[in-house]
Protein backbone atom coordinates (compact mmCIF):
# COMPACT_ATOMS: atom_id res chain seq x y z
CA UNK A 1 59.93 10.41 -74.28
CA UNK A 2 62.86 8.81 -73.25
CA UNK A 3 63.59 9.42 -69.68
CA UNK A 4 61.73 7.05 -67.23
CA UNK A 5 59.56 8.39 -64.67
CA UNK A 6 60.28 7.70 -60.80
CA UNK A 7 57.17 7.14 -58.37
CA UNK A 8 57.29 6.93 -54.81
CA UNK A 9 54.12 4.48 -54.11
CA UNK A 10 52.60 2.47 -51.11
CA UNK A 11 54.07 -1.18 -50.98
CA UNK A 12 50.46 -2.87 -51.10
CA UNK A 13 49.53 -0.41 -54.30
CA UNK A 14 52.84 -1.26 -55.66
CA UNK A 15 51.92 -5.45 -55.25
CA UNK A 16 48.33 -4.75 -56.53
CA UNK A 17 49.79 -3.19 -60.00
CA UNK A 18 52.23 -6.12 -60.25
CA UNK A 19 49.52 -8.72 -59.61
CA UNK A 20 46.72 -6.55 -62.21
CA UNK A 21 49.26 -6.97 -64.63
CA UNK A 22 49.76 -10.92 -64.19
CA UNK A 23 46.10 -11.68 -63.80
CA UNK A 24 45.47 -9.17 -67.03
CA UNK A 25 47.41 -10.72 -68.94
CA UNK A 26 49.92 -7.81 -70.28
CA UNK A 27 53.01 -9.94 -70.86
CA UNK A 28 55.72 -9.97 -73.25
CA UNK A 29 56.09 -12.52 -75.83
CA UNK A 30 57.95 -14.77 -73.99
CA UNK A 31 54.94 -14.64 -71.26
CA UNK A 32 56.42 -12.96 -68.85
CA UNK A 33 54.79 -10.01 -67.21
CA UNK A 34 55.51 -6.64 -68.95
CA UNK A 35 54.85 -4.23 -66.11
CA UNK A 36 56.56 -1.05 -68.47
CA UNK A 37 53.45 -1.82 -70.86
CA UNK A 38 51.36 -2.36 -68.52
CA UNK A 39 51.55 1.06 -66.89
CA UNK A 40 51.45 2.89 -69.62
CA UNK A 41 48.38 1.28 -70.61
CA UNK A 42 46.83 2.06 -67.43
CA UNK A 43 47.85 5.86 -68.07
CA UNK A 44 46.59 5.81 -71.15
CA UNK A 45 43.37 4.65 -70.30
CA UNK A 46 42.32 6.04 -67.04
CA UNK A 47 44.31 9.73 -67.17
CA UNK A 48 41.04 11.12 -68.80
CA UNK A 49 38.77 9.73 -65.99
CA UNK A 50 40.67 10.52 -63.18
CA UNK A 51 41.38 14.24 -64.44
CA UNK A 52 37.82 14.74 -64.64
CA UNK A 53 36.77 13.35 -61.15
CA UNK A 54 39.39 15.68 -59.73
CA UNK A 55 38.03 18.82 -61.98
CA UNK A 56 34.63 18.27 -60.99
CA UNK A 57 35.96 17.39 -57.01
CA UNK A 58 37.67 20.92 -57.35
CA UNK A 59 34.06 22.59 -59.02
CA UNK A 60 32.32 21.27 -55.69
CA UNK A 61 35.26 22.88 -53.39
CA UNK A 62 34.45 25.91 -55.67
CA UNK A 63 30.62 25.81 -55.25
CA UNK A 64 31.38 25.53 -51.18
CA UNK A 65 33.23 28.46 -51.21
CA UNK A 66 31.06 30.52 -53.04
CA UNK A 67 30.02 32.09 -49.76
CA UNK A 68 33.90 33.55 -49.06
CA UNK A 69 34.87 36.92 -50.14
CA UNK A 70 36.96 36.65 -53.03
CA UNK A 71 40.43 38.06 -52.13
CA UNK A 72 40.09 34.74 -49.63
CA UNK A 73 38.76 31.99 -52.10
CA UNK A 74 41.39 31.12 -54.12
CA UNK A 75 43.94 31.15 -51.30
CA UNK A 76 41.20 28.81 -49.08
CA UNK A 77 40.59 26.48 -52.51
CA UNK A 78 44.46 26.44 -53.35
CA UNK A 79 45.25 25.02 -49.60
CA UNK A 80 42.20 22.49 -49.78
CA UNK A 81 43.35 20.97 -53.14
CA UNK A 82 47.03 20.89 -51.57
CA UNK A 83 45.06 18.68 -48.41
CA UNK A 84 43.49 16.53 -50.97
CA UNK A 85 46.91 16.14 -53.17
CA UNK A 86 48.31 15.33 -50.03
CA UNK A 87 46.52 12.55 -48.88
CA UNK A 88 48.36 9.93 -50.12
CA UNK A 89 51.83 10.66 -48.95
CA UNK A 90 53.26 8.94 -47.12
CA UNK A 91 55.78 9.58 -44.11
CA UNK A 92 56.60 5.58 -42.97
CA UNK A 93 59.63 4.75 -44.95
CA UNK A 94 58.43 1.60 -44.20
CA UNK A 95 55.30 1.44 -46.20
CA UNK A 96 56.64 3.18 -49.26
CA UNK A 97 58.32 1.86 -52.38
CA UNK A 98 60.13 3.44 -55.41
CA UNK A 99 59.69 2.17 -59.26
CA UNK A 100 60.33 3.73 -62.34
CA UNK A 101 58.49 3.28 -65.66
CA UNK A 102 59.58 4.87 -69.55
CA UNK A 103 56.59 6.26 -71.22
CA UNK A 104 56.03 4.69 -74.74
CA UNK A 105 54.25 5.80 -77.76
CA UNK A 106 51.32 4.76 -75.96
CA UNK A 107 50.90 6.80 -72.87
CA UNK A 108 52.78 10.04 -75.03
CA UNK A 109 49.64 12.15 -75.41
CA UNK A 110 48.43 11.40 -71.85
CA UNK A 111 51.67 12.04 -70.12
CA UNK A 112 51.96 15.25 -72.44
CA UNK A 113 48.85 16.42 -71.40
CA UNK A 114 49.56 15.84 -67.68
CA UNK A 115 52.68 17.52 -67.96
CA UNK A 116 51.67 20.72 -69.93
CA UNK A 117 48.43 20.85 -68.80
CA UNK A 118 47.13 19.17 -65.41
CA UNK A 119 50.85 19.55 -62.93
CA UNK A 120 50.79 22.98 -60.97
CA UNK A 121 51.76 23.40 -58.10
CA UNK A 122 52.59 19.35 -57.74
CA UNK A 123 55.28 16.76 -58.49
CA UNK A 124 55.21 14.09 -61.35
CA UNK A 125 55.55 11.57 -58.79
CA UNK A 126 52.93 12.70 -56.42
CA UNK A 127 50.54 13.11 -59.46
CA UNK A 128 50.27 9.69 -60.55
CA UNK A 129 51.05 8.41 -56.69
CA UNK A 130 47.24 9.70 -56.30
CA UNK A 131 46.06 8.28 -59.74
CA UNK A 132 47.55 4.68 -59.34
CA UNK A 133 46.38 4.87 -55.55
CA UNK A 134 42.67 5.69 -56.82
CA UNK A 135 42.84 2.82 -59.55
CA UNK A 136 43.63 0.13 -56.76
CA UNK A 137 41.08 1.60 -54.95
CA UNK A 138 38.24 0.48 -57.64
CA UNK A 139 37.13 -3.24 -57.88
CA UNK A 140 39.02 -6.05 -60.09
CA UNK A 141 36.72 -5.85 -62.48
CA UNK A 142 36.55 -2.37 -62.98
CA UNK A 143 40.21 -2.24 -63.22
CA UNK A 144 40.06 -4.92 -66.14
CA UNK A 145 37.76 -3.04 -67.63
CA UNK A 146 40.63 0.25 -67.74
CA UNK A 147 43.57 -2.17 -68.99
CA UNK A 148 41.51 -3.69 -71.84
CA UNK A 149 39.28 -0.39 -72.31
CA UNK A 150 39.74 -0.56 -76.47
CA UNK A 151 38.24 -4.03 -76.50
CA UNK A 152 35.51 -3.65 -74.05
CA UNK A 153 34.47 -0.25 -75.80
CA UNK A 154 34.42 -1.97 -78.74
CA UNK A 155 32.22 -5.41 -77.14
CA UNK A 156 29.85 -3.09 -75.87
CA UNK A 157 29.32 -1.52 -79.62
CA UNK A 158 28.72 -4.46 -80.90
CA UNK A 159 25.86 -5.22 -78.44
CA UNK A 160 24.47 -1.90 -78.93
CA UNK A 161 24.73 -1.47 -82.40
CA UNK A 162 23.60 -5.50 -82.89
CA UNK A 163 26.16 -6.41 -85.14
CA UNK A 164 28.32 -9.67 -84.96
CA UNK A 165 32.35 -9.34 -84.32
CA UNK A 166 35.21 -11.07 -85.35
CA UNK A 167 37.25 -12.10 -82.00
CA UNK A 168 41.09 -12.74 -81.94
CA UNK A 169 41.98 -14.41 -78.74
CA UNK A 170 45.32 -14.38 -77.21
CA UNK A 171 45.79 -18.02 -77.80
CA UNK A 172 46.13 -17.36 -81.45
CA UNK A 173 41.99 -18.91 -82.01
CA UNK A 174 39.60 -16.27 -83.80
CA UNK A 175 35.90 -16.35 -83.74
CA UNK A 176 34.59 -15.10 -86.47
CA UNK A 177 30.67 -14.29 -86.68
CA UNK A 178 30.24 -13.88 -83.09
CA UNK A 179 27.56 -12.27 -81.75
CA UNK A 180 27.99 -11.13 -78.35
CA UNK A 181 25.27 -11.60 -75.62
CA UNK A 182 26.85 -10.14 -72.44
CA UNK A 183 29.83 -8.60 -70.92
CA UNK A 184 28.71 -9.91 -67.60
CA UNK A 185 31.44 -9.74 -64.41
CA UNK A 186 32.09 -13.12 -61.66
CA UNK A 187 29.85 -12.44 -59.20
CA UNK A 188 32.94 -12.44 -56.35
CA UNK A 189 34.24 -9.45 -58.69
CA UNK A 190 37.27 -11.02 -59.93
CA UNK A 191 37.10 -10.92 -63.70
CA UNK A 192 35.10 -9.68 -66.71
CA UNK A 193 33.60 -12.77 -69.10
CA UNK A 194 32.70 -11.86 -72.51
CA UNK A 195 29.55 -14.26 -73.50
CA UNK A 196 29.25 -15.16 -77.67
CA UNK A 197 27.61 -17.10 -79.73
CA UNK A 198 29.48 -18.19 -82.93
CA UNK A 199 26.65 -19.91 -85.04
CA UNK A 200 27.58 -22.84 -83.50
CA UNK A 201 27.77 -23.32 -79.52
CA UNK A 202 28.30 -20.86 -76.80
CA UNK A 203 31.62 -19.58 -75.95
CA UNK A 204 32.81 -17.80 -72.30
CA UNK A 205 35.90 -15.78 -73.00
CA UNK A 206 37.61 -14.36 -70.43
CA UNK A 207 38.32 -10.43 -70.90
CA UNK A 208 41.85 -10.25 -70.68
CA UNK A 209 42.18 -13.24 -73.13
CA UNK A 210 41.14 -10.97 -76.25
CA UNK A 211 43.29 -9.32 -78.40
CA UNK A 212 41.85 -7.59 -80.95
CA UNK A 213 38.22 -7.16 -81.78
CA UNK A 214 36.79 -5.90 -84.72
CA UNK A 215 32.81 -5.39 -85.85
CA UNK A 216 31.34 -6.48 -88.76
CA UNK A 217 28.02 -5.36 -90.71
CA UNK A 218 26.08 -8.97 -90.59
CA UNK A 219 23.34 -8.62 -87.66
CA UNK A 220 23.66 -10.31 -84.34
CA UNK A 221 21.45 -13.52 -83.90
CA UNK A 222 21.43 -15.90 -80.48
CA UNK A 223 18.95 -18.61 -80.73
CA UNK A 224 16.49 -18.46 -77.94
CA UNK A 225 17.65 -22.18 -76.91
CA UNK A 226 21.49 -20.43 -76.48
CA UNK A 227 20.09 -17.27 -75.17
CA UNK A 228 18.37 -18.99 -72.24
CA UNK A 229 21.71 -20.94 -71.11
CA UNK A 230 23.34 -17.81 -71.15
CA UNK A 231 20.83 -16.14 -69.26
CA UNK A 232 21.01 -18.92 -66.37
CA UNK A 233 24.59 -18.26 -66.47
CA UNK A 234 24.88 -14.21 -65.87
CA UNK A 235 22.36 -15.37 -63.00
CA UNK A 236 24.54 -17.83 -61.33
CA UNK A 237 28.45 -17.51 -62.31
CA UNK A 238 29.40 -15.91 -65.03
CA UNK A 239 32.58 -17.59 -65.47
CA UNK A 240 31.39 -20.94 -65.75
CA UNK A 241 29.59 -21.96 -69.03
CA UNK A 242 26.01 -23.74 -69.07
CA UNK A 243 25.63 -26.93 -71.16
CA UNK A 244 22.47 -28.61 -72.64
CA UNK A 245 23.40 -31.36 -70.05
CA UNK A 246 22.14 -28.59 -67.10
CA UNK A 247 19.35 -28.95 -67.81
CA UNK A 248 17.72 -29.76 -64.00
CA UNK A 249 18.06 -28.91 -60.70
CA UNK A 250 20.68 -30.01 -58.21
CA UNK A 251 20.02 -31.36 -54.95
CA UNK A 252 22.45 -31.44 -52.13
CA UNK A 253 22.21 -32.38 -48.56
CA UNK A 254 24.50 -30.82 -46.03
CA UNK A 255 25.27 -31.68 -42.58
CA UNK A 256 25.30 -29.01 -39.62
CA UNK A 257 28.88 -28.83 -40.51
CA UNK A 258 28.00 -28.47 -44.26
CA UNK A 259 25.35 -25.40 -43.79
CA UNK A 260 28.21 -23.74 -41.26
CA UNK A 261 30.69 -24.35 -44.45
CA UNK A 262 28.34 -23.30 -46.90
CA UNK A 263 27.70 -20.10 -44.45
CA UNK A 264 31.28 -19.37 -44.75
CA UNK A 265 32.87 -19.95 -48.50
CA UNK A 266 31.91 -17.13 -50.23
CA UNK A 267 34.04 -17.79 -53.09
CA UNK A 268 32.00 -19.58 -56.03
CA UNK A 269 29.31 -19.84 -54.03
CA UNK A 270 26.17 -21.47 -56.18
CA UNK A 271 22.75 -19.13 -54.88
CA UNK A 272 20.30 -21.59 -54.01
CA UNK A 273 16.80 -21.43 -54.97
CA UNK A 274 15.08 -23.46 -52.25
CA UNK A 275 15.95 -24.74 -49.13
CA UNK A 276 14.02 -27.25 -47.61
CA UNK A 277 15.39 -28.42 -44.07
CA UNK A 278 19.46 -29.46 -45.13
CA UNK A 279 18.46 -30.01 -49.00
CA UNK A 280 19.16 -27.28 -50.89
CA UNK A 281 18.38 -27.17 -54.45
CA UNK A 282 20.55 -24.91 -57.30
CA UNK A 283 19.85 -24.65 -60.75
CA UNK A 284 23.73 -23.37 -61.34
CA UNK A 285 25.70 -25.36 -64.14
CA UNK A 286 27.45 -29.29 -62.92
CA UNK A 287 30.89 -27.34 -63.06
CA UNK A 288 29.79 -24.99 -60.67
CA UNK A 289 28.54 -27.15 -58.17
CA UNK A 290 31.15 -29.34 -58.57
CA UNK A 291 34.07 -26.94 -57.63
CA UNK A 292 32.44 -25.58 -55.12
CA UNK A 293 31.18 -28.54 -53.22
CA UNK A 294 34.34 -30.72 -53.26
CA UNK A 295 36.29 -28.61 -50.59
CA UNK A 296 33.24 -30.07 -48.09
CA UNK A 297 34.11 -33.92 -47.96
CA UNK A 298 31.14 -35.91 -46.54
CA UNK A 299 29.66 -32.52 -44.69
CA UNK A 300 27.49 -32.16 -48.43
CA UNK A 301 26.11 -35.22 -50.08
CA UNK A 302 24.83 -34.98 -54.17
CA UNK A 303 21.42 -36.65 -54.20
CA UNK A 304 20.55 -35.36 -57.61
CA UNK A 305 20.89 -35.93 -60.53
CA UNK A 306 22.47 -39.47 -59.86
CA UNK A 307 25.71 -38.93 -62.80
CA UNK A 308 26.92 -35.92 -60.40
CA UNK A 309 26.53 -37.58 -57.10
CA UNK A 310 28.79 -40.28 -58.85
CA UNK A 311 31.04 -38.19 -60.25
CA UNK A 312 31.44 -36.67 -56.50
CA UNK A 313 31.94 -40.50 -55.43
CA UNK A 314 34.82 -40.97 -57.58
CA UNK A 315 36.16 -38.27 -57.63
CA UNK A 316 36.99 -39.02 -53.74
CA UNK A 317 37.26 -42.32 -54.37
CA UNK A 318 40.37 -42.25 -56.12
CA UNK A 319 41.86 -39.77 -53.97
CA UNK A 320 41.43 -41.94 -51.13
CA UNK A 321 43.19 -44.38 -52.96
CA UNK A 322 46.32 -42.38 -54.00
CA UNK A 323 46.15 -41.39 -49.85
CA UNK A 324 46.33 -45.07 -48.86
CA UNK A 325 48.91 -45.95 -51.57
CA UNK A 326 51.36 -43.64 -49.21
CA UNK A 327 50.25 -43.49 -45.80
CA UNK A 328 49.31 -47.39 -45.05
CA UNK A 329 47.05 -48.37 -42.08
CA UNK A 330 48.96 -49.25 -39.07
């Protein structure tokens, strides 16, 4: 498999593969992105899915057409998978790009099978034009889930089989006797967090930051103390751990301007669970809250607990400093 591959894509599907494989972590060893590797891991792991959507798109077309005599079918069902394969070409020079990948040992058997078994009546590059198009048409976290697919298969084992894993992180750190509570997704769909407890605190890994997992026979145990912190966390963010220290609710008072702001910024948004006139209460982890609140200035104001409503204070305290250091009053 020598000979590289030439695709004629859409720019924007072209900019989401780039970015999947920054934000996923595929890089070479001296941490740049490895885009090569990174699209034949995508091949690899999503030619079997997207083959069988297709076949079972093309047994519906067949089922529709039962009704047609059948010296007409196959000619009818031939032109209406050509309309389908068609769909994502492109005629605006404009919008298109070109790239070329070389297959590696691990894509071989998938582009084989493509080759040999799937490509008719169609070109390479229109093929996987329509497979890459309907991978950036799934959500981030779903497409995390393809590029790491031998870990996550393996995570979710371990949860249903009960058994503890040994975890090798990117960062050269291992975890051994982990059990693993919950592959549980950010709630804006960004990334996948894997939850574990070691046997000593709670750990939130990020998907793409595993490298290898492997299971082990010892049986899975989270103490119900551990389980419950996770369990607030899955509910609120998943990518932001919960501490002993969260232990009570959070009390904030916004402004008009504050409940338009809170209206609007989506992104880490804590869920309140009351709201009482311009106090709204969360039960989301400090962190959380935290992030989120200090893009509001003095449109939300911490009233409880006291140590995060002075954190808050400082923590635009000394900004306001550093601001007055270089522009002085006139």
């Amino acid at each position: 498999m020598e000979e590289k591959i030439k695709i004629s894509i859409a720019n924007e599907t072209l900019a989401l593969l780039k970015k999947d494989c920054e934000d996923f972590k595929i890089l070479k060893a001296d941490g740049s992105s490895n885009f090569n590797s990174f699209i034949n891991l995508l091949i690899f792991n999503y030619y079997e899915t997207f083959t069988a959507k297709e076949e079972t798109l093309h047994d519906d077309i067949r089922s529709a057409l039962s009704v047609i005599p059948d010296y007409y079918r196959e000619k009818v069902f031939g032109d209406i998978v050509k309309l389908f394969a068609k769909q994502n070409s492109f005629n605006d020079k404009h919008r298109t790009t070109t790239f070329s990948f070389k297959p590696t040992k691990v894509s071989e058997k998938a582009i084989t099978y493509i080759d040999k078994i799937v490509l008719k009546d169609e070109s390479i590059s229109s093929f996987y034009r329509r497979m890459f198009t309907a991978y950036s048409q799934l959500t981030k976290t779903e497409r995390e889930k393809i590029i790491h697919k031998e870990n996550y298969e393996i995570l979710k084992k371990a949860t249903k089989k009960g058994v503890q894993t040994c975890i090798a992180l990117n960062s050269k750190d291992v975890l051994t006797d982990s059990s693993v509570f919950a592959i549980a997704p950010a709630k804006d769909e960004l990334f996948n967090y894997v939850l574990v407890y070691n046997g000593k605190q709670n750990h939130t890994l990020r998907l793409a930051s595993i490298n290898t997992v492997s299971l082990l026979s010892a049986k899975a145990s989270v103490p119900e103390e551990n389980s419950k912190l996770f369990e607030r966390q899955v509910a609120c963010a998943a990518q932001y751990p919960m501490y002993n220290t969260d232990n009570e609710p959070i009390k904030v008072q916004l402004t008009e301007k504050g409940k338009k702001l809170f209206n609007k910024i989506y992104l880490y948004r804590p869920t309140p669970i009351k709201i009482e006139g311009d106090i709204y209460t969360f039960n989301c982890s400090a962190n959380q809250l935290l992030y989120y609140f200090e893009r509001f200035g003095d449109s939300a104001l911490i009233l409880s607990p006291k140590k995060l409503g002075i954190f808050m204070r400082n923590y635009y305290y000394f900004a306001l400093k550093k601001y007055r250091s270089i522009y002085k009053s006139d």
